[in-house]
Protein backbone atom coordinates (compact mmCIF):
# COMPACT_ATOMS: atom_id res chain seq x y z
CA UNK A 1 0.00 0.00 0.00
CA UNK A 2 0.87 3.59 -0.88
CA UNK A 3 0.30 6.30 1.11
CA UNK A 4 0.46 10.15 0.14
CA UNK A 5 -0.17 11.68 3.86
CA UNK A 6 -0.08 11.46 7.39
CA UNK A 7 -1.27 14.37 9.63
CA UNK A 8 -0.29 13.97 13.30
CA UNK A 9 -2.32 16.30 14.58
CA UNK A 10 -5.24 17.24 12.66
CA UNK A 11 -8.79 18.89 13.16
CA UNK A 12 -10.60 18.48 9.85
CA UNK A 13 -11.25 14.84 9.24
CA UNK A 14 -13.61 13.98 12.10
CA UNK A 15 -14.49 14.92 15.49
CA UNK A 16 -11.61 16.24 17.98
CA UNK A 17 -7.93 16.36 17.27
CA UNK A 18 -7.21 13.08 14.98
CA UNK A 19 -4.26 11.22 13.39
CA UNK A 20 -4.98 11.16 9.44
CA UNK A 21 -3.77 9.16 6.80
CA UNK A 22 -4.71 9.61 3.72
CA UNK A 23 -4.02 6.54 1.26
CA UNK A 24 -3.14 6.20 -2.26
CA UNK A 25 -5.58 4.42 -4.88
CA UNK A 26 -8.68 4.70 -5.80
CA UNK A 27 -11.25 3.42 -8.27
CA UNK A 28 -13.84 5.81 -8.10
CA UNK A 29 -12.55 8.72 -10.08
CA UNK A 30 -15.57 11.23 -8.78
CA UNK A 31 -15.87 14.68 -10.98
CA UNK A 32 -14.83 17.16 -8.72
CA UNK A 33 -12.86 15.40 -5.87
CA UNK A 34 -10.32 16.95 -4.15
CA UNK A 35 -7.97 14.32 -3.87
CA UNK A 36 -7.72 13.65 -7.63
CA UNK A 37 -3.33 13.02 -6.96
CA UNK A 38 -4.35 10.37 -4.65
CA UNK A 39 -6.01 7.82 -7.39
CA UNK A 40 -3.51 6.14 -8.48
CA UNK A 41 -2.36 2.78 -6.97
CA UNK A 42 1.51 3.23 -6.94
CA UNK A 43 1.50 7.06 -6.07
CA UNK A 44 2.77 9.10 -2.89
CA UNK A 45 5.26 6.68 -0.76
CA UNK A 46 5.54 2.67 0.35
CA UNK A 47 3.41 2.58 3.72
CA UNK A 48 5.97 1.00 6.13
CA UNK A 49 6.36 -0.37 9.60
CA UNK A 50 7.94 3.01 10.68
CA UNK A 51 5.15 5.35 9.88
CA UNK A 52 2.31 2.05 11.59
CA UNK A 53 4.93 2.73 14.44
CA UNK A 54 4.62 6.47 14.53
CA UNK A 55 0.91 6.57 13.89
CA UNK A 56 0.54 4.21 16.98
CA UNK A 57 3.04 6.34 19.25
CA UNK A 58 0.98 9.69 18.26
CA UNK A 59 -2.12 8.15 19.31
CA UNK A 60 -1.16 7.25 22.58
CA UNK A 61 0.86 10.73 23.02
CA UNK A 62 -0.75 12.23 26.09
CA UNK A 63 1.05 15.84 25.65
CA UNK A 64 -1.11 15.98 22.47
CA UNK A 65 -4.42 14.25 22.85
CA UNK A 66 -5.65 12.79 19.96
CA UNK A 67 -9.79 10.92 19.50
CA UNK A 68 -8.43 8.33 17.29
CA UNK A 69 -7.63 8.13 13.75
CA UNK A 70 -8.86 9.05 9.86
CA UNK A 71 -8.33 6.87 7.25
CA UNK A 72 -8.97 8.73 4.10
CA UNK A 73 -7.12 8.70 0.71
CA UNK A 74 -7.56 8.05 -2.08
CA UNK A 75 -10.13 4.88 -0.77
CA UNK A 76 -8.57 2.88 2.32
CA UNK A 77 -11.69 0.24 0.85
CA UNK A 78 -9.73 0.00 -2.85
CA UNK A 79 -9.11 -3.29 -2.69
CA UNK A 80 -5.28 -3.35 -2.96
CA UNK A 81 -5.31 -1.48 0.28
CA UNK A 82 -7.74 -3.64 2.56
CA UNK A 83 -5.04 -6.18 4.18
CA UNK A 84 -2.34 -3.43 5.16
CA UNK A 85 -5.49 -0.82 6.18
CA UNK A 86 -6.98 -3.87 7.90
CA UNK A 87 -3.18 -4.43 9.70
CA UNK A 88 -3.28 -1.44 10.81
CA UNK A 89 -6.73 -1.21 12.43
CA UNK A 90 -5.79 -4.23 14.33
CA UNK A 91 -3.62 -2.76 15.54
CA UNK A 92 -4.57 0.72 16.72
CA UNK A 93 -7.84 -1.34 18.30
CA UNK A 94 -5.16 -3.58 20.02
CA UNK A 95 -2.61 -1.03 20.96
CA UNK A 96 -5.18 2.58 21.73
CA UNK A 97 -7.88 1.88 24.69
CA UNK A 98 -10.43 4.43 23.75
CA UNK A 99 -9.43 5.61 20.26
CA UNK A 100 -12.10 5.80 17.42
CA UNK A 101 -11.31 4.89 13.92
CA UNK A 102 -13.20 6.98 10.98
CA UNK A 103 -13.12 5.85 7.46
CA UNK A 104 -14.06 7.34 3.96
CA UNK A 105 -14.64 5.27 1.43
CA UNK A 106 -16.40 5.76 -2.36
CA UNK A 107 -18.21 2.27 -1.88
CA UNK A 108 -21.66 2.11 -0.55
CA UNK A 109 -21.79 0.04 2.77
CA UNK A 110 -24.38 -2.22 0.90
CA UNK A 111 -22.00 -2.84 -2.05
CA UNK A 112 -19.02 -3.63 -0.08
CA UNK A 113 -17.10 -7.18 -0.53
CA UNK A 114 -16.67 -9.84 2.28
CA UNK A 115 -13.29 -8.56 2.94
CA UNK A 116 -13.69 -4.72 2.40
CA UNK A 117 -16.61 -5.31 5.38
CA UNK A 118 -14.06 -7.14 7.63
CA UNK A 119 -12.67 -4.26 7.65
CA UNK A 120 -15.43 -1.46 7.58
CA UNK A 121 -17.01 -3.86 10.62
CA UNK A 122 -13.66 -2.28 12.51
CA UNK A 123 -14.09 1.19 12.21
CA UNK A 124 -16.32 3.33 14.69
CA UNK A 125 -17.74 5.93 12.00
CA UNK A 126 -17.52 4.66 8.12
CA UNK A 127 -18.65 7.86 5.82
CA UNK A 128 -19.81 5.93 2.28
CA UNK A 129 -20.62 6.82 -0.97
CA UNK A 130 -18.71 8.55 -3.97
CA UNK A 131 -18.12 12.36 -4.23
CA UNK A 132 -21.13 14.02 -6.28
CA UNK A 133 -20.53 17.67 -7.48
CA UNK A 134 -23.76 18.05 -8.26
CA UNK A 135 -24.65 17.26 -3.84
CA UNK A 136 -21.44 18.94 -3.19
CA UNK A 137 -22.66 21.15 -0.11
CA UNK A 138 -19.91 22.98 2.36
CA UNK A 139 -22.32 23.06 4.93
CA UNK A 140 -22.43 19.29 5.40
CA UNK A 141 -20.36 17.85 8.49
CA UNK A 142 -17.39 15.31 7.25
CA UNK A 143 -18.75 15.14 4.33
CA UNK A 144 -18.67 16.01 0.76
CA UNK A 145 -21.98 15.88 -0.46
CA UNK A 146 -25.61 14.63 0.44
CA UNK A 147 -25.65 11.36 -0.75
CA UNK A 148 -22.48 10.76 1.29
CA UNK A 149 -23.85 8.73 4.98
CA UNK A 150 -21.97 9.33 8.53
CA UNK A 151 -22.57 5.31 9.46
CA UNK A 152 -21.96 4.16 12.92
CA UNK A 153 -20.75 0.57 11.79
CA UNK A 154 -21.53 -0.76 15.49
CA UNK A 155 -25.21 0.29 15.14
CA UNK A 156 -25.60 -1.21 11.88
């Protein structure tokens, strides 16, 4: 997995200060996105141990308190990125008491394969659905446009 981002301490991608990563690849392609440099696959830099390390270490930094952590991209749900996205969740749920983990994705919960919902199953907060310029409204919260959904995988 390729990544093209990490934020340590960020306020934009979810509630409360957050750790974000934003992810390279995606399939989607959505008119209008802001993330266009992210879509391809082998863009940005080689996710590695090192950075799984630091995100892990920021997390659990109590002279900067952080909610938990963004996964973002590009699509953390492209398929090519599921098993090290899914690695890292693991881990964060195994090594962060008390952190929550928010994910974008372009897929629609309903649409999503057996493995990409392992994974979505794992997050707190999973915002779906592809960018539409069209529902593109500022005034939405963590969110792009309307037809985008704030989904509380536990309550699902």
């Amino acid at each position: 997995m390729n990544y093209h981002r990490y934020i340590d301490v960020d306020v934009v991608n979810g509630p409360g200060t957050r750790c974000t990563l934003y992810v390279a690849g995606c399939e989607h392609h959505c008119p209008g996105c802001y993330n266009a440099s992210t879509w391809p696959l082998n863009s940005g830099h080689p996710f590695c141990d090192a950075l799984a390390d630091q995100i892990v270490a920021d997390l659990n930094d109590t002279r900067i308190r952080r909610r938990g952590l963004s996964l973002t991209g590009g699509d953390p749900l492209h398929p090519e990125n599921v098993p090290e996205v899914l690695k890292l969740v693991r881990r964060v749920r195994a090594e962060c008491p008390g952190k929550d983990v928010w994910m974008w994705t372009g897929y629609t919960f309903e649409a999503l394969t057996s493995a990409q919902r392992e994974l979505a199953q794992m997050v707190d907060v999973l915002v779906d659905g592809r960018f539409v310029q069209e529902l593109a409204d500022p005034e939405l919260l963590f969110r792009g446009s309307s037809n985008q959904r704030l989904i509380e995988v536990g309550k699902v």
